[in-house]
C-alpha atoms as a PDB file:
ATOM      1  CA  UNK A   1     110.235-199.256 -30.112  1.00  0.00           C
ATOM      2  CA  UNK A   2     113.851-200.079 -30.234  1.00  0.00           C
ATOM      3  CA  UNK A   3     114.860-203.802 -28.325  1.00  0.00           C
ATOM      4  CA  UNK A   4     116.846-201.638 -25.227  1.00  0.00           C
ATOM      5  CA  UNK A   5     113.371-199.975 -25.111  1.00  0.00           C
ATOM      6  CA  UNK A   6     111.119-202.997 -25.323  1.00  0.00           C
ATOM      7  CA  UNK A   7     113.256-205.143 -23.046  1.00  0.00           C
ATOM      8  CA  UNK A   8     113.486-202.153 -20.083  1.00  0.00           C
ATOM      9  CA  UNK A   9     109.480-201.719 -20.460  1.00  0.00           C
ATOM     10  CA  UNK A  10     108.292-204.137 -18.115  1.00  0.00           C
ATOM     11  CA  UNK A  11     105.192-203.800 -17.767  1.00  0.00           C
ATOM     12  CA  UNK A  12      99.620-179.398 -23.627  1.00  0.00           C
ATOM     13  CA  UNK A  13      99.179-177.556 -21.789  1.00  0.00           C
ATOM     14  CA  UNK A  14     102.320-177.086 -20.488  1.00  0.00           C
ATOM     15  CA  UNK A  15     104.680-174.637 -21.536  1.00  0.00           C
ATOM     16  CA  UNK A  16     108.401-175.366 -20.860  1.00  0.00           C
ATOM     17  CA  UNK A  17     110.558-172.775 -19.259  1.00  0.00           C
ATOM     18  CA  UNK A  18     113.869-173.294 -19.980  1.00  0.00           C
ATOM     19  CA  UNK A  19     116.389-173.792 -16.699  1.00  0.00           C
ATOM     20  CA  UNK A  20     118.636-170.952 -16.027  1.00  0.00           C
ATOM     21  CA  UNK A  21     122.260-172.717 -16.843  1.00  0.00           C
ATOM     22  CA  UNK A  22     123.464-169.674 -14.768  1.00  0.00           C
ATOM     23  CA  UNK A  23     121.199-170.434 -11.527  1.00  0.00           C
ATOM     24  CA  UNK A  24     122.197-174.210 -12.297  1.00  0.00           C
ATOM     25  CA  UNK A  25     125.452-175.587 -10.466  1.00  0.00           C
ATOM     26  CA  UNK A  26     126.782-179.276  -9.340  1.00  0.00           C
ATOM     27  CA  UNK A  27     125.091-179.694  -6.345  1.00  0.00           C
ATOM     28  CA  UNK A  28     123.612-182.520  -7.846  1.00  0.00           C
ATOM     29  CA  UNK A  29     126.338-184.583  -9.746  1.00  0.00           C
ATOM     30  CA  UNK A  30     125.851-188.125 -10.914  1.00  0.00           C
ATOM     31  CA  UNK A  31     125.891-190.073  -7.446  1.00  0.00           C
ATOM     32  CA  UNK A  32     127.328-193.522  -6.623  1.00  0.00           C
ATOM     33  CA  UNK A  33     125.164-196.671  -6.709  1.00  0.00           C
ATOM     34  CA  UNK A  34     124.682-200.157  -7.775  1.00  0.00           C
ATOM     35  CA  UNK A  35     121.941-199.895  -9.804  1.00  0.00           C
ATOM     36  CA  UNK A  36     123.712-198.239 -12.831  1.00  0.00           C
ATOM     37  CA  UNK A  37     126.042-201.586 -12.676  1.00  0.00           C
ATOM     38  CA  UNK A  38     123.486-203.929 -13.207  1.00  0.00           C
ATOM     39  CA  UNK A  39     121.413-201.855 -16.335  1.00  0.00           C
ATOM     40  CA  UNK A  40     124.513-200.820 -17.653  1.00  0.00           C
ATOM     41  CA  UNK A  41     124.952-203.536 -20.174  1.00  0.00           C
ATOM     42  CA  UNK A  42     121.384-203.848 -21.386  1.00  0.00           C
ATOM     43  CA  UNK A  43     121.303-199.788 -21.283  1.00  0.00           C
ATOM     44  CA  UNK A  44     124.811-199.570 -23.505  1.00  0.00           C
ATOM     45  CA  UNK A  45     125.798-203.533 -25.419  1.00  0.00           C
ATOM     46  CA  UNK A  46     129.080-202.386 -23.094  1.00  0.00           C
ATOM     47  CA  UNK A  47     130.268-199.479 -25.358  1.00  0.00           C
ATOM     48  CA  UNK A  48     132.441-197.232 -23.584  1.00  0.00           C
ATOM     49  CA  UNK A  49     131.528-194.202 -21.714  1.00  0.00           C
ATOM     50  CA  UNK A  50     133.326-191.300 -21.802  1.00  0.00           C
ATOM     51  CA  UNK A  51     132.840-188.012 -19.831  1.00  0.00           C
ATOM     52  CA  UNK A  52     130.599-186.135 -21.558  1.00  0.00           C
ATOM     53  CA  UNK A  53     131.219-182.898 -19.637  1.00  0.00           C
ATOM     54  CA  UNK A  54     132.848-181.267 -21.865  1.00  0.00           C
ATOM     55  CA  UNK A  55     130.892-181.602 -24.581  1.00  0.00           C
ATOM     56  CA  UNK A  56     127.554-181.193 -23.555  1.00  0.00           C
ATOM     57  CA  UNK A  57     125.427-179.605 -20.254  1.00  0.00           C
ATOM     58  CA  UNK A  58     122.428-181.616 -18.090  1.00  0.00           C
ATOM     59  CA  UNK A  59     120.605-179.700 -16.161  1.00  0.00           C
ATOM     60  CA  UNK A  60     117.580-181.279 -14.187  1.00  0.00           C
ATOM     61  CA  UNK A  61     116.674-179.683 -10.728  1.00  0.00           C
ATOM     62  CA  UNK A  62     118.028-181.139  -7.353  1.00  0.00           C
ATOM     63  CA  UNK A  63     114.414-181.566  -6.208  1.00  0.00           C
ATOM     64  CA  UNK A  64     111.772-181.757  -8.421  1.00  0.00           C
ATOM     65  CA  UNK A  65     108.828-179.700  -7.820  1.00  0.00           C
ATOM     66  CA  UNK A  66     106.657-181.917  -9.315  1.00  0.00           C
ATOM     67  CA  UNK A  67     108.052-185.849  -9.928  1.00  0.00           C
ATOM     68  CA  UNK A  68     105.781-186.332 -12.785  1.00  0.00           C
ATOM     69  CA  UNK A  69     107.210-183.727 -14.842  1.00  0.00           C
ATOM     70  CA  UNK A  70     110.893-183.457 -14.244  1.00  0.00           C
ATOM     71  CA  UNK A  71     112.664-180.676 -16.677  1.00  0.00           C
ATOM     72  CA  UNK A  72     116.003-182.273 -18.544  1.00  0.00           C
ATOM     73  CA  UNK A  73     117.939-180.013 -20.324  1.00  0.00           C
ATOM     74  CA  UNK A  74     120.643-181.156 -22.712  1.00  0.00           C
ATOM     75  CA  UNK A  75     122.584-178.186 -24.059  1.00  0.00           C
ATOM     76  CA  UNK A  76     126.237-178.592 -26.131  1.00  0.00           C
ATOM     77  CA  UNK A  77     128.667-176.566 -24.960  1.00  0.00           C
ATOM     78  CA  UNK A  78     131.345-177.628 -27.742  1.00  0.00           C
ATOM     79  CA  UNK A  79     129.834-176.968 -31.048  1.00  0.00           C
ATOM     80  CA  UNK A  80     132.903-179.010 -32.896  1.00  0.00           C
ATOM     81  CA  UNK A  81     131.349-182.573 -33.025  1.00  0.00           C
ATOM     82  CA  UNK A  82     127.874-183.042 -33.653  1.00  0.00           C
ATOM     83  CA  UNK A  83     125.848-185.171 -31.187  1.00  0.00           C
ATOM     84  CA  UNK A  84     123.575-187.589 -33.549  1.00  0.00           C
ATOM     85  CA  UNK A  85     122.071-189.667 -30.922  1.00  0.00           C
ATOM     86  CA  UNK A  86     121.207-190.261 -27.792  1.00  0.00           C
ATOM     87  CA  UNK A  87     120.351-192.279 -24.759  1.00  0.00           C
ATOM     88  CA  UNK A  88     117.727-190.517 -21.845  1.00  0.00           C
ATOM     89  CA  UNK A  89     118.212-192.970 -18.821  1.00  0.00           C
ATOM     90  CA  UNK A  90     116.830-192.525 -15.330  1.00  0.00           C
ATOM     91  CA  UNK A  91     118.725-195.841 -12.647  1.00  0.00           C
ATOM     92  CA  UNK A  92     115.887-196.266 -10.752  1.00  0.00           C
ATOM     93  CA  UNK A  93     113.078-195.780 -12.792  1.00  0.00           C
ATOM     94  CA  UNK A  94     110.984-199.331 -13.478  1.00  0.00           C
ATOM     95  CA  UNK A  95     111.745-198.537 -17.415  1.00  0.00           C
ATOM     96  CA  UNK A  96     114.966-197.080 -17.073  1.00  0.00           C
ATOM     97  CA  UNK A  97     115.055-195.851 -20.427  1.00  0.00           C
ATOM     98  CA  UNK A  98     113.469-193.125 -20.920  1.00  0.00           C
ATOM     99  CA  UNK A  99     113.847-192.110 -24.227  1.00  0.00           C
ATOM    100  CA  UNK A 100     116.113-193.058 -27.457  1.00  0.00           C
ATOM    101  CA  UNK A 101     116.427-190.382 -30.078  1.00  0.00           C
ATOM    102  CA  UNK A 102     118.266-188.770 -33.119  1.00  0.00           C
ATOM    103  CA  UNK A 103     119.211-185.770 -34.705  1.00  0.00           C
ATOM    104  CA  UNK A 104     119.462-184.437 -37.696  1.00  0.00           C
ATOM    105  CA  UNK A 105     122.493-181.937 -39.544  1.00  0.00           C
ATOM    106  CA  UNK A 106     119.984-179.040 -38.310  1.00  0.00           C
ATOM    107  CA  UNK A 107     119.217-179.643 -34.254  1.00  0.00           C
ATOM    108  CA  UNK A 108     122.998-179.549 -34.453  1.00  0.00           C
ATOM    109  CA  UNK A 109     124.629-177.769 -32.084  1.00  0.00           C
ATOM    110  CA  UNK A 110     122.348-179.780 -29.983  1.00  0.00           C
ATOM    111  CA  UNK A 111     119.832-177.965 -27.401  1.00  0.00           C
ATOM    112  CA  UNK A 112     116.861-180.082 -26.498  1.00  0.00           C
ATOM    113  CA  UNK A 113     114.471-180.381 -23.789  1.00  0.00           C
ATOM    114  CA  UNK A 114     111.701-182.323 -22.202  1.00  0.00           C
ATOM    115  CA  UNK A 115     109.821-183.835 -19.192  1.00  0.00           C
ATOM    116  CA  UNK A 116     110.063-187.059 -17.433  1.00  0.00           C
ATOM    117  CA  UNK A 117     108.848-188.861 -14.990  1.00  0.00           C
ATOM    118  CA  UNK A 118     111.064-190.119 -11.997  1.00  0.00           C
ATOM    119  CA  UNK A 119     109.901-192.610  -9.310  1.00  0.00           C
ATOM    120  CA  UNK A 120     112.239-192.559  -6.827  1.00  0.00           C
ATOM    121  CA  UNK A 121     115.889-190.177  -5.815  1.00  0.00           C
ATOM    122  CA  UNK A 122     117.708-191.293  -8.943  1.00  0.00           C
ATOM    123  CA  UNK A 123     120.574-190.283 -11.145  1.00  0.00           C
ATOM    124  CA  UNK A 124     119.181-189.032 -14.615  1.00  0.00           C
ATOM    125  CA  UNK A 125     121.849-189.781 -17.519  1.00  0.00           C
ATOM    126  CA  UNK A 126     122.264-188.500 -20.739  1.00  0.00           C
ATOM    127  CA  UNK A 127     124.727-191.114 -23.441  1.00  0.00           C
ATOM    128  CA  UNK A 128     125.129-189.232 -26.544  1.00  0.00           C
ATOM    129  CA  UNK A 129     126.416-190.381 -29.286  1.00  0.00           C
ATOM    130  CA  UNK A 130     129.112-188.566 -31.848  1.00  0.00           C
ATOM    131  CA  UNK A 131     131.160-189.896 -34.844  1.00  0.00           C
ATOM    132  CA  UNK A 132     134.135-190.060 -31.920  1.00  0.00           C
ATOM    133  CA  UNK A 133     132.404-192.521 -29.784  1.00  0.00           C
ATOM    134  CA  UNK A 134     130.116-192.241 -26.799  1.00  0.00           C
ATOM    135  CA  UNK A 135     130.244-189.556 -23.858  1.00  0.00           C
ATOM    136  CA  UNK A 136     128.005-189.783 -20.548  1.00  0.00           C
ATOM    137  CA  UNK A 137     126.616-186.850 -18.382  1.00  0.00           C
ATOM    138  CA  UNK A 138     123.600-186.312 -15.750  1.00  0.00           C
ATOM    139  CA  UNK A 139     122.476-185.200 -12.672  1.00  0.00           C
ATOM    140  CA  UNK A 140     120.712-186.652  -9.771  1.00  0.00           C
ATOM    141  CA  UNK A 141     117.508-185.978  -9.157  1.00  0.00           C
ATOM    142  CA  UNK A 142     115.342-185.937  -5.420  1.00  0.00           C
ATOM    143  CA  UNK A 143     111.953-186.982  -6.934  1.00  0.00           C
ATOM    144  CA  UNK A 144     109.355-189.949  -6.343  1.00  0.00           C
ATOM    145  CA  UNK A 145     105.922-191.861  -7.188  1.00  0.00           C
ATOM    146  CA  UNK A 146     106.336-190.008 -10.896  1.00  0.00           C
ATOM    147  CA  UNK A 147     105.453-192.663 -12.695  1.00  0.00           C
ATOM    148  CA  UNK A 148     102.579-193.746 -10.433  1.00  0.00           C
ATOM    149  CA  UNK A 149     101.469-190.633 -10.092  1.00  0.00           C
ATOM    150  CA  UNK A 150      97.657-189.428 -11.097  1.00  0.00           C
ATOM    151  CA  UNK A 151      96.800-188.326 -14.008  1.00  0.00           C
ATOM    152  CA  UNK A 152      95.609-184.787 -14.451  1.00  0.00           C
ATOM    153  CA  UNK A 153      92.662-185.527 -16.517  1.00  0.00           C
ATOM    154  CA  UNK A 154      89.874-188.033 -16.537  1.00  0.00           C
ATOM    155  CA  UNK A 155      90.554-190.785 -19.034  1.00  0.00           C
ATOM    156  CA  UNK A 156      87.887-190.267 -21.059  1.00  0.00           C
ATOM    157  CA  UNK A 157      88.543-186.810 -20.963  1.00  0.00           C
ATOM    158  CA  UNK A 158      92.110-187.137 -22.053  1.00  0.00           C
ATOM    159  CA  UNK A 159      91.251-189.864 -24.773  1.00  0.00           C
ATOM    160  CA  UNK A 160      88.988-187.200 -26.336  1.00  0.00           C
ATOM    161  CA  UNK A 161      91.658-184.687 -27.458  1.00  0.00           C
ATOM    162  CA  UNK A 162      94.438-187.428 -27.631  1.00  0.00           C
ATOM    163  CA  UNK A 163      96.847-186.604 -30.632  1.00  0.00           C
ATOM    164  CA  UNK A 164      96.422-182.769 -30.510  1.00  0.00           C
ATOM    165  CA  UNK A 165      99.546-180.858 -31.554  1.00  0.00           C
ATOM    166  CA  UNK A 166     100.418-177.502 -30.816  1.00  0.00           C
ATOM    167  CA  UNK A 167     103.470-175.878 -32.297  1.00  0.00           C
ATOM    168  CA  UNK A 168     105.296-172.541 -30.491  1.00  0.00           C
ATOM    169  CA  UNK A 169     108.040-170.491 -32.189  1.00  0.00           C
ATOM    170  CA  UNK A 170     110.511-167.992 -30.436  1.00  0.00           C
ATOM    171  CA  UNK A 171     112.531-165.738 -31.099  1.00  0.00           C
ATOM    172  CA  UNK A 172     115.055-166.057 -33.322  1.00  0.00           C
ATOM    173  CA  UNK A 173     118.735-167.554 -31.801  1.00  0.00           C
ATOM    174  CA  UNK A 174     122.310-166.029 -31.236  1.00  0.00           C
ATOM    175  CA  UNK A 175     123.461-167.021 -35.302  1.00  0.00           C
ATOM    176  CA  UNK A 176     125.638-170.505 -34.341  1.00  0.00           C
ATOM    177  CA  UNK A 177     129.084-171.020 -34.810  1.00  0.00           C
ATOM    178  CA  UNK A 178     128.426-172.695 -38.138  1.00  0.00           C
ATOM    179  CA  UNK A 179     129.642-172.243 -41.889  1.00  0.00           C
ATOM    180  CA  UNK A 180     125.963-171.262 -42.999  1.00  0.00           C
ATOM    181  CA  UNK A 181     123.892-168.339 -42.677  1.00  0.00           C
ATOM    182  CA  UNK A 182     120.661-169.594 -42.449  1.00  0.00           C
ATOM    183  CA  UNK A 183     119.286-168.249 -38.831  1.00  0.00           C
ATOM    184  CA  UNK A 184     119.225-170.723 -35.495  1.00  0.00           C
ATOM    185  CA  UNK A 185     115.201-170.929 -34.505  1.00  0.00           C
ATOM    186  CA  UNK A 186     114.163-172.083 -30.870  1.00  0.00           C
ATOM    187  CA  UNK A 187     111.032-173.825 -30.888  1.00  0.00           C
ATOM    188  CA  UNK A 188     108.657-176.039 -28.589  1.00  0.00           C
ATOM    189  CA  UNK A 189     105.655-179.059 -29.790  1.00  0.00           C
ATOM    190  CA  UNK A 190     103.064-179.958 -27.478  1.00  0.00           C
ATOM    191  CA  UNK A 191     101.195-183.295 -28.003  1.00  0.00           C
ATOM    192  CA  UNK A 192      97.842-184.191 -26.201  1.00  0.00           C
ATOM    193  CA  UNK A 193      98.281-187.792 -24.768  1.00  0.00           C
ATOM    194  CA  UNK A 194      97.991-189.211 -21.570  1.00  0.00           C
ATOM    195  CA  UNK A 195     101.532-191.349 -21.307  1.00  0.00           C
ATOM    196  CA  UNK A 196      99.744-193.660 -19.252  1.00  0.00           C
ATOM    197  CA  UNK A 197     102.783-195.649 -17.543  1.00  0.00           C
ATOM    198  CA  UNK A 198     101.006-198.795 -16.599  1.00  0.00           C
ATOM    199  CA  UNK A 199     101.673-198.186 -12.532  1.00  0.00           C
ATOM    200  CA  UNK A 200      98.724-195.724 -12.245  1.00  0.00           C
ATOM    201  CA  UNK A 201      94.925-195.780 -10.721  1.00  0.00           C
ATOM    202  CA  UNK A 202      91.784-194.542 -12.048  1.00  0.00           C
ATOM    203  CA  UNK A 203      91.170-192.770  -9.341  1.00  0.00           C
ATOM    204  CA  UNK A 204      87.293-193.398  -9.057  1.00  0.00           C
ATOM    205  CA  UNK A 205      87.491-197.316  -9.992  1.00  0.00           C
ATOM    206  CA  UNK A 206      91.273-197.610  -8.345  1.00  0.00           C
ATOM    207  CA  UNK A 207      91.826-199.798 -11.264  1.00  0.00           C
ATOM    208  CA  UNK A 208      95.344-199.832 -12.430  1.00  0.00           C
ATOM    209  CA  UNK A 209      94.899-197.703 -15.685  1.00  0.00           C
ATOM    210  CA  UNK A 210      96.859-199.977 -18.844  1.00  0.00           C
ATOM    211  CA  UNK A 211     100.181-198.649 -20.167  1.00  0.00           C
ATOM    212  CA  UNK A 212      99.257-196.464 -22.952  1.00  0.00           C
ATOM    213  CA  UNK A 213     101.899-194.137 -24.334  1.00  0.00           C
ATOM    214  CA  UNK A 214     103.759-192.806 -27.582  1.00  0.00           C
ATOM    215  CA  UNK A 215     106.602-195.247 -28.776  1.00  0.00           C
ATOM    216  CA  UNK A 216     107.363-193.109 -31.535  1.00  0.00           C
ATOM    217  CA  UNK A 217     107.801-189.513 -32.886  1.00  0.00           C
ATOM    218  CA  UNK A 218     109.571-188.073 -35.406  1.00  0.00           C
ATOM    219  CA  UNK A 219     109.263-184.324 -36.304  1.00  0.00           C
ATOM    220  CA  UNK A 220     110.616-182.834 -39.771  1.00  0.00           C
ATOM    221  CA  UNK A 221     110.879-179.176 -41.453  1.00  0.00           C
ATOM    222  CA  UNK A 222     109.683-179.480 -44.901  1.00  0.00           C
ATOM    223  CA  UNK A 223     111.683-183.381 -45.801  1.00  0.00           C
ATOM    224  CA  UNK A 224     114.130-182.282 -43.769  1.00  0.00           C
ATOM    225  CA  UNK A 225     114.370-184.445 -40.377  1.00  0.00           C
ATOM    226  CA  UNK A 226     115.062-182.637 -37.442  1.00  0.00           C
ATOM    227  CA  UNK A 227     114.415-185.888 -34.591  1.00  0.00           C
ATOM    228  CA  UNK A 228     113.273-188.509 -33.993  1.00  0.00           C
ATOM    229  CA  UNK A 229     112.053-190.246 -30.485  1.00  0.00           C
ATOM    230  CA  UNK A 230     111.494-193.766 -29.590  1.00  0.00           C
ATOM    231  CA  UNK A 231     109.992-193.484 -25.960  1.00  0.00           C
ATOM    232  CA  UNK A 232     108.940-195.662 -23.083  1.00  0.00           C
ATOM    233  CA  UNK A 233     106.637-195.120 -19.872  1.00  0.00           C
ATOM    234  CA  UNK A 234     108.962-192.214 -18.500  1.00  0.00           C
ATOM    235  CA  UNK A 235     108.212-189.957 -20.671  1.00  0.00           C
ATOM    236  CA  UNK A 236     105.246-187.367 -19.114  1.00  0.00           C
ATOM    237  CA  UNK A 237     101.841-186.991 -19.430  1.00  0.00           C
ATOM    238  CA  UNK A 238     101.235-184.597 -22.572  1.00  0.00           C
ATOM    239  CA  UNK A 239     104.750-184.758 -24.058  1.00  0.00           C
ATOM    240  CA  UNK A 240     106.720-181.498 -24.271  1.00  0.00           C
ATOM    241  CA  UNK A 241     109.990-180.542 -26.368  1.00  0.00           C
ATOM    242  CA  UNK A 242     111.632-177.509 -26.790  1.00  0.00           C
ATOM    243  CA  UNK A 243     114.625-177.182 -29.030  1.00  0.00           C
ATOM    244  CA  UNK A 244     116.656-174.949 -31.048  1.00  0.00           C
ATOM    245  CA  UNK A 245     117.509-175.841 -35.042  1.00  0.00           C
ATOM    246  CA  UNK A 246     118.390-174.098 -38.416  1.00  0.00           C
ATOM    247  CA  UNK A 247     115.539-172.885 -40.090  1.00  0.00           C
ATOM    248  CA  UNK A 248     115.511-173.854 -43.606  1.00  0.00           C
ATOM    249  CA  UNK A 249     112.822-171.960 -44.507  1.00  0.00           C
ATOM    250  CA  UNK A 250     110.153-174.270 -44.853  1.00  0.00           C
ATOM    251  CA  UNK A 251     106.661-173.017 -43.943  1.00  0.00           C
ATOM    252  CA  UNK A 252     105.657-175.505 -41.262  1.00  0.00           C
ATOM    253  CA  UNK A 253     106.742-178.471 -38.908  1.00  0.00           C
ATOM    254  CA  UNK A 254     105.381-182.148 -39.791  1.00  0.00           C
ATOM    255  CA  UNK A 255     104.963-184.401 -36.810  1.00  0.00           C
ATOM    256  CA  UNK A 256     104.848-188.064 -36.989  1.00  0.00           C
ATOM    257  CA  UNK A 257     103.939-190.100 -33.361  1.00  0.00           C
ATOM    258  CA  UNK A 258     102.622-193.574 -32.846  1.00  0.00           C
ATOM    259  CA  UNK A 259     101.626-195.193 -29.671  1.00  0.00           C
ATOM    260  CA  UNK A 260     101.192-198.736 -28.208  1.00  0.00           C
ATOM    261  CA  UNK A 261      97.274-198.645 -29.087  1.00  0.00           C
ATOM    262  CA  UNK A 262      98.662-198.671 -32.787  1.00  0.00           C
ATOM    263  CA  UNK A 263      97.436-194.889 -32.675  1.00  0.00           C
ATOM    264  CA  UNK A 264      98.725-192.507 -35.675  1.00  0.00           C
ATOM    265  CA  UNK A 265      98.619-189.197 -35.327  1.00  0.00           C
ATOM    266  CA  UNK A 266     100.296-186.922 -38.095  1.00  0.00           C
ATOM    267  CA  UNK A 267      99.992-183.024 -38.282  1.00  0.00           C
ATOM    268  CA  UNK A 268     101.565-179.988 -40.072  1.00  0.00           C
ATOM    269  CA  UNK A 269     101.973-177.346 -37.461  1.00  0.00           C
ATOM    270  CA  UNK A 270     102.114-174.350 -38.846  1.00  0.00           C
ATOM    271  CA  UNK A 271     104.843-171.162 -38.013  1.00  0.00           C
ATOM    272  CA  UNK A 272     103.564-169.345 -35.555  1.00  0.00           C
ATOM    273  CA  UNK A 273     104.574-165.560 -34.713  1.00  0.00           C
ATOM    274  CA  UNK A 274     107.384-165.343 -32.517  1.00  0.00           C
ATOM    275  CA  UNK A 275     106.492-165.363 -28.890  1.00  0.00           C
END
């Protein structure tokens, strides 16, 4: 876990449907507050933000159907720079990061996305990062009790399969903008674990249930990397991602996680038939 990580950590089921960018407007903009000033410098060492609306979309609904699993969608809409990093924050969360990852040459032009967990009406940022600096984007987000919310399985049921991976492929992507003609591939990893977040209740004992979640994931295509993720409490039970990449041709997908319980779980996920 990186240090903005560890010092803002206080304490498969699911199949993601991409948002409709089309049905998606800005009714829900960033919104003013003060909490963003007072993370800001632990969040960002005080780089500069720029407006990242022109290089890259957020979408994350304007009220969350279900605060424990918040969809955030991070599509670029200018292919010229590549985006090699970035920053997942949600203001009022009690771990405001959410998530810290990179990219490799191949997830670029960057489409990625996920599920969080938001505990109260908050703004949901995106920082990425690009050889020309920094460049900031997000909506807000009418959500809450995410992180404290139950979890869908009985611990010991959700310890037993803990570390499961399952790997989706789709059909193949629009050929990108990009000197190459190796094809553009959209696919989605599923990992059993229970993200505990350290705020939630067994709910026969009512004992707080200790923080247990994945710090660490990194998923390749052959040696190639394609991301990594260095993740705190926000990220949701049974971690989602769906992306799109450039298929190099290697056979399968190698994931790499870790979590706090010193856990290792590494699996080659085979391709799959398109969906």
């Amino acid at each position: 876990m990186t240090s903005r990580v560890a010092r803002l950590v206080a304490a498969f089921s699911l199949t993601l449907s991409p948002l409709s960018l089309a049905a998606q407007d800005i009714a829900n903009p960033l919104a003013d507050g003060p909490t963003w000033a007072d993370i800001r410098e632990d969040v960002t060492s005080a780089t500069a933000l720029r407006d990242g609306s022109a290089l890259f979309r957020v979408d994350a609904p304007y009220r969350a159907n279900d605060a424990a699993t918040v969809p955030v969608v991070i599509e670029q809409t200018d292919p010229g720079p590549a985006i090699t990093a970035l920053t997942l924050v949600i203001d009022e969360n009690p771990a405001p990061v959410a998530a810290e990852l990179t990219f490799g040459p191949a997830m670029h032009p960057l489409k990625f996305e996920t599920r969080v967990r938001v505990n109260q009406y908050s703004n949901v940022r995106v920082i990425a990062e690009t050889a020309g600096g920094h460049y900031m984007a997000g909506r807000f987000v009418k959500a809450s009790g995410g992180c404290s919310a139950p979890a869908t399985k009985d611990p010991e049921l959700a310890l037993a399969d803990m570390g499961l991976m399952k790997l989706r492929l789709f059909a193949a992507a629009a050929p990108a903008a990009l000197p190459q003609s190796r094809p553009r591939r959209e696919a989605q990893i599923m990992i059993r674990h229970p993200n505990y977040s350290g705020l939630q209740r067994d709910q026969i004992s009512q004992l707080i249930i200790p923080a247990h979640f994945i710090t660490d994931l990194a998923v390749y295509q052959g040696d190639e990397l394609l991301f990594t993720l260095q993740g705190g409490i926000s990220v949701s039970e049974n971690p989602v991602f769906r992306f799109s990449y450039t298929d190099n041709g290697a056979p399968s997908l190698h994931v790499h996680a870790e979590d706090t319980d010193g856990n290792v779980f590494d699996q080659v996920l085979a391709k799959l038939p398109d969906a």
